[in-house]
N, C-alpha and C. Protein backbone atom coordinates (compact mmCIF):
# COMPACT_ATOMS: atom_id res chain seq x y z
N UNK A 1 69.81 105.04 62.29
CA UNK A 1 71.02 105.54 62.94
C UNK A 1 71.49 104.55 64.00
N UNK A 2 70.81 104.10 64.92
CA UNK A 2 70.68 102.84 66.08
C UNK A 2 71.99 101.53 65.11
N UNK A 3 71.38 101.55 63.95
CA UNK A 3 72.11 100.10 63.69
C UNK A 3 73.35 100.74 63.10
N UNK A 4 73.57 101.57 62.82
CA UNK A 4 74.50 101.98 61.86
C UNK A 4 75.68 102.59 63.18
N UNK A 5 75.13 102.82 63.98
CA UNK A 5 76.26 102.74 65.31
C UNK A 5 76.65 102.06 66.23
N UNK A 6 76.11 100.64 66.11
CA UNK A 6 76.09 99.52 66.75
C UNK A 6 76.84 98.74 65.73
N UNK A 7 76.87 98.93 63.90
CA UNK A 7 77.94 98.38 63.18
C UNK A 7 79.10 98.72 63.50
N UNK A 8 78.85 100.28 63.38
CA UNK A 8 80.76 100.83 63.99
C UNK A 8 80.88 100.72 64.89
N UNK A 9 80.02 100.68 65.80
CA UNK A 9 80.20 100.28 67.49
C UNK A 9 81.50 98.60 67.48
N UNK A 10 80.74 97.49 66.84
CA UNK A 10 81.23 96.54 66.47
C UNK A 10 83.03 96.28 65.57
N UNK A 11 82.01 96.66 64.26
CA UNK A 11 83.96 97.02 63.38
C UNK A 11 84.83 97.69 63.92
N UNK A 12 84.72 98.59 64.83
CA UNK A 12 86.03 99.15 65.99
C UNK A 12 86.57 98.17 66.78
N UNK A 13 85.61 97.77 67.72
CA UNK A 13 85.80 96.65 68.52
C UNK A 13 86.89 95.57 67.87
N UNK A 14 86.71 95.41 66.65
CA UNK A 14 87.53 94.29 66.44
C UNK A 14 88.48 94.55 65.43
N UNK A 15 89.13 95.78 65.03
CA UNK A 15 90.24 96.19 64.68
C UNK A 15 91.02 96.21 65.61
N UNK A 16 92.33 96.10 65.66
CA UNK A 16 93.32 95.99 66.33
C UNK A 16 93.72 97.08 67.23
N UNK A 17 93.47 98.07 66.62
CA UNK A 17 93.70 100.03 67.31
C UNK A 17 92.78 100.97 67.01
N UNK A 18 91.30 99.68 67.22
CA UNK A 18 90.62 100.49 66.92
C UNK A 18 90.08 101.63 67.65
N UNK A 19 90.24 100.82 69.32
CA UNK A 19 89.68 101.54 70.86
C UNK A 19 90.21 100.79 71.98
N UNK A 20 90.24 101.70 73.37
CA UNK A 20 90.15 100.82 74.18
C UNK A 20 88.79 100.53 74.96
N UNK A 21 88.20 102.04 75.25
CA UNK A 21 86.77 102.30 75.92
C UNK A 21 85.95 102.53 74.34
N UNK A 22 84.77 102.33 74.99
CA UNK A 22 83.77 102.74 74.15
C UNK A 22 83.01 104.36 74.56
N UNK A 23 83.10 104.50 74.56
CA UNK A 23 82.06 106.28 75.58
C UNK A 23 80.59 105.93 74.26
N UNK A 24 79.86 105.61 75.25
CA UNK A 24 78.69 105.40 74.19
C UNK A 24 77.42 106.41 75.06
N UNK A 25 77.00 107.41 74.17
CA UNK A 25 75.86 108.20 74.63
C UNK A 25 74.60 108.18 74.17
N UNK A 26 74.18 106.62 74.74
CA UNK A 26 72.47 105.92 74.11
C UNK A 26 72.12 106.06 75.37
N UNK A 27 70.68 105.52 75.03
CA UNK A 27 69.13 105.07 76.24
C UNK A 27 68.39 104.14 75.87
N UNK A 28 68.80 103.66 74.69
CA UNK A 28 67.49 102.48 74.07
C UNK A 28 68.28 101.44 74.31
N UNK A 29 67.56 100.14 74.67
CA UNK A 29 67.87 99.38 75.40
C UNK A 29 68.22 98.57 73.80
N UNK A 30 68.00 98.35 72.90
CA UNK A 30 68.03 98.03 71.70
C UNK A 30 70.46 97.88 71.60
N UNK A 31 70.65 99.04 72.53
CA UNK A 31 72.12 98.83 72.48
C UNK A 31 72.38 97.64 73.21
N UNK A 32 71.62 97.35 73.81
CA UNK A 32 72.54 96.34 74.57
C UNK A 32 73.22 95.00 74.13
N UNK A 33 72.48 94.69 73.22
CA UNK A 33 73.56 93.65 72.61
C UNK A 33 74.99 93.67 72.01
N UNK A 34 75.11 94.78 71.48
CA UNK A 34 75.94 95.42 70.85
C UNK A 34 77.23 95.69 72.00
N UNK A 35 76.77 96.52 72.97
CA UNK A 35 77.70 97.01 74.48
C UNK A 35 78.20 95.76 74.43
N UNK A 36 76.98 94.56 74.88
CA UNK A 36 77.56 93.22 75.49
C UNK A 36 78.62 92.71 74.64
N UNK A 37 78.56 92.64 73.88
CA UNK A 37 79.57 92.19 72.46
C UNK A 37 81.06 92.71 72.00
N UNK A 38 80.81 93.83 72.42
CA UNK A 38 82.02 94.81 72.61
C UNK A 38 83.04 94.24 73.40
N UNK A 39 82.02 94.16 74.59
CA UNK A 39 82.81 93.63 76.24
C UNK A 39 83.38 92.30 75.81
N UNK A 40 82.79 91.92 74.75
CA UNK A 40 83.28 90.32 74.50
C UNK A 40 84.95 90.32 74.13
N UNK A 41 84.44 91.37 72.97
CA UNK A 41 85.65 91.70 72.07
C UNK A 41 86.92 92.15 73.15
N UNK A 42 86.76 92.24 74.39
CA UNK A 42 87.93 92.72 75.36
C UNK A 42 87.90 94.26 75.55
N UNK A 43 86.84 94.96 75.03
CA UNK A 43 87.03 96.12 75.41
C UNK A 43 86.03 96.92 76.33
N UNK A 44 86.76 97.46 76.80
CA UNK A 44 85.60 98.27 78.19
C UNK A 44 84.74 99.23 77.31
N UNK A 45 83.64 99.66 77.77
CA UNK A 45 82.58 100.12 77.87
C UNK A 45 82.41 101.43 78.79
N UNK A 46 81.78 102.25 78.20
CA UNK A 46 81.41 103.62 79.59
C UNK A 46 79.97 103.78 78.46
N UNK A 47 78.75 104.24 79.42
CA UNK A 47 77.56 104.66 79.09
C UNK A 47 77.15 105.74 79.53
N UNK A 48 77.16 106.61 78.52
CA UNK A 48 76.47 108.25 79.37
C UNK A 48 74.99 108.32 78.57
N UNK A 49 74.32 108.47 79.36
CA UNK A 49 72.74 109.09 79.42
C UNK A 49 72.33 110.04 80.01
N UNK A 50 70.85 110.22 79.77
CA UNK A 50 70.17 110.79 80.30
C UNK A 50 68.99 110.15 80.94
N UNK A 51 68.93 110.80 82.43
CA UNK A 51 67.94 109.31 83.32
C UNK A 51 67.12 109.28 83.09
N UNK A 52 66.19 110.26 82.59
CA UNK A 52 64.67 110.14 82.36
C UNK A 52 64.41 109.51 81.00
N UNK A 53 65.66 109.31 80.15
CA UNK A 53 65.64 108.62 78.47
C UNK A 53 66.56 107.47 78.62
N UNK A 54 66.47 106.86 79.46
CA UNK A 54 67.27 106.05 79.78
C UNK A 54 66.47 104.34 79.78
N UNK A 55 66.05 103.38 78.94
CA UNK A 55 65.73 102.69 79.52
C UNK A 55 66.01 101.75 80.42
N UNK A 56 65.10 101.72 81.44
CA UNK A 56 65.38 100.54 82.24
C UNK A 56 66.23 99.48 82.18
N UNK A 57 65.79 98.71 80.98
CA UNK A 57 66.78 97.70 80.83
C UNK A 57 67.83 97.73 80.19
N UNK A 58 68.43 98.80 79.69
CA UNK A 58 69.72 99.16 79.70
C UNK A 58 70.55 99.67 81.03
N UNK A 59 69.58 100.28 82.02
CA UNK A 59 70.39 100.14 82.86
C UNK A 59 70.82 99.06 84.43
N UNK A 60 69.43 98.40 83.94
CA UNK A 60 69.98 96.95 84.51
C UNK A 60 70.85 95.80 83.82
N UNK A 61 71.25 96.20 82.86
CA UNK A 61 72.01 95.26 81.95
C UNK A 61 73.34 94.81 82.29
N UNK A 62 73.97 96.00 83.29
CA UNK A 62 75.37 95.81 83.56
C UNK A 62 76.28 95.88 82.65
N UNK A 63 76.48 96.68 81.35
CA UNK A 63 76.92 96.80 80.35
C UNK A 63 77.88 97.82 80.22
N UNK A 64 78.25 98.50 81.18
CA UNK A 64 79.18 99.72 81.35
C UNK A 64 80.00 99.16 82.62
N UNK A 65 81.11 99.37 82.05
CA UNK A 65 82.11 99.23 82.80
C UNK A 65 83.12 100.14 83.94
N UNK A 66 82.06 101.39 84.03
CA UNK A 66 82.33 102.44 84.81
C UNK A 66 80.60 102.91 85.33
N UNK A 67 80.48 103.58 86.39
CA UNK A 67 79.86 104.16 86.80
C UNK A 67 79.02 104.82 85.38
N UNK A 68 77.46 104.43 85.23
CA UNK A 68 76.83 105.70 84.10
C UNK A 68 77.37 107.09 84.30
N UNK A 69 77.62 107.77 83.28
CA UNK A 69 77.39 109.23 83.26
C UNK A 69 75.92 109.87 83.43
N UNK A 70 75.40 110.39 83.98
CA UNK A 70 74.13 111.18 83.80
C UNK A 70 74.35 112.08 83.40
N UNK A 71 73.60 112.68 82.33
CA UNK A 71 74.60 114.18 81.42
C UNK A 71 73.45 114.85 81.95
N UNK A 72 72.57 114.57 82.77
CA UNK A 72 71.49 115.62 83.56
C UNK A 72 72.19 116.39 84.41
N UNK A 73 72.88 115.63 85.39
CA UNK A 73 73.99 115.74 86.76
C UNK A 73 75.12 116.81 86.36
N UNK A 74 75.78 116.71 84.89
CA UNK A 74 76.91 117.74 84.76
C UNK A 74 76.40 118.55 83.86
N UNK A 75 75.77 118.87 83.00
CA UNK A 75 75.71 119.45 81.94
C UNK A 75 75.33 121.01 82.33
N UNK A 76 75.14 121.07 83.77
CA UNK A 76 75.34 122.61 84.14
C UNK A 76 76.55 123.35 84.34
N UNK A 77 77.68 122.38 84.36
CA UNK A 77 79.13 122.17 84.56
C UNK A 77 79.73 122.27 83.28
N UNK A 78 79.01 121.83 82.12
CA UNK A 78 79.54 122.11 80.71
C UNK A 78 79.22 123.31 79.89
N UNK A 79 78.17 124.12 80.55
CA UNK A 79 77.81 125.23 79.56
C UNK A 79 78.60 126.28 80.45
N UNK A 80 78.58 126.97 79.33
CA UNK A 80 78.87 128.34 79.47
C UNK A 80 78.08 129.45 79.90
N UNK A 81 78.81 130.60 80.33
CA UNK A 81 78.00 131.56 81.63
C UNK A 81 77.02 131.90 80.73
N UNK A 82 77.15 132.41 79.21
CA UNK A 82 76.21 132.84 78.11
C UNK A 82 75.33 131.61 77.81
N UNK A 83 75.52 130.56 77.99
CA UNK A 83 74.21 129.45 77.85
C UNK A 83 73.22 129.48 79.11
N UNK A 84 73.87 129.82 79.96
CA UNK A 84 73.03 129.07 81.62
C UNK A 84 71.56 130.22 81.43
């Protein structure tokens, strides 16, 4: 699954309308070439995780072009009164 979303991650990138952001919701540091490559292609980047699945060196990579999302931080903000 990893490579097979890092292909379309890619073939978007370099269609014409394909995107402008990426909203990418990984932790394996295995993305990072892919993010970096994107950024090449001219397009911004956003990374939402989760911090405890998050590796390290994805998040020292500098590969998001916005502030990480932590979906730990909101995701009490996304459910519903019947989920909580």
């Amino acid at each position: 699954v990893d490579i097979a979303l890092a292909v379309e991650l890619l073939h978007y990138a370099t269609e014409p309308h394909g995107f402008d952001i990426a909203i990418t919701v990984v932790g394996d540091e295995d993305f990072v070439p892919a993010l970096q490559r994107t950024r090449l292609k001219g397009k911004r980047v956003c990374v939402a995780s989760v911090k405890n699945s998050c590796s390290n060196n994805l998040k020292k990579a500098q590969v998001s072009d916005f502030p990480y999302i932590w979906l730990d931080d909101i995701l009490p903000s996304l459910l519903t009164e019947t989920e909580k």
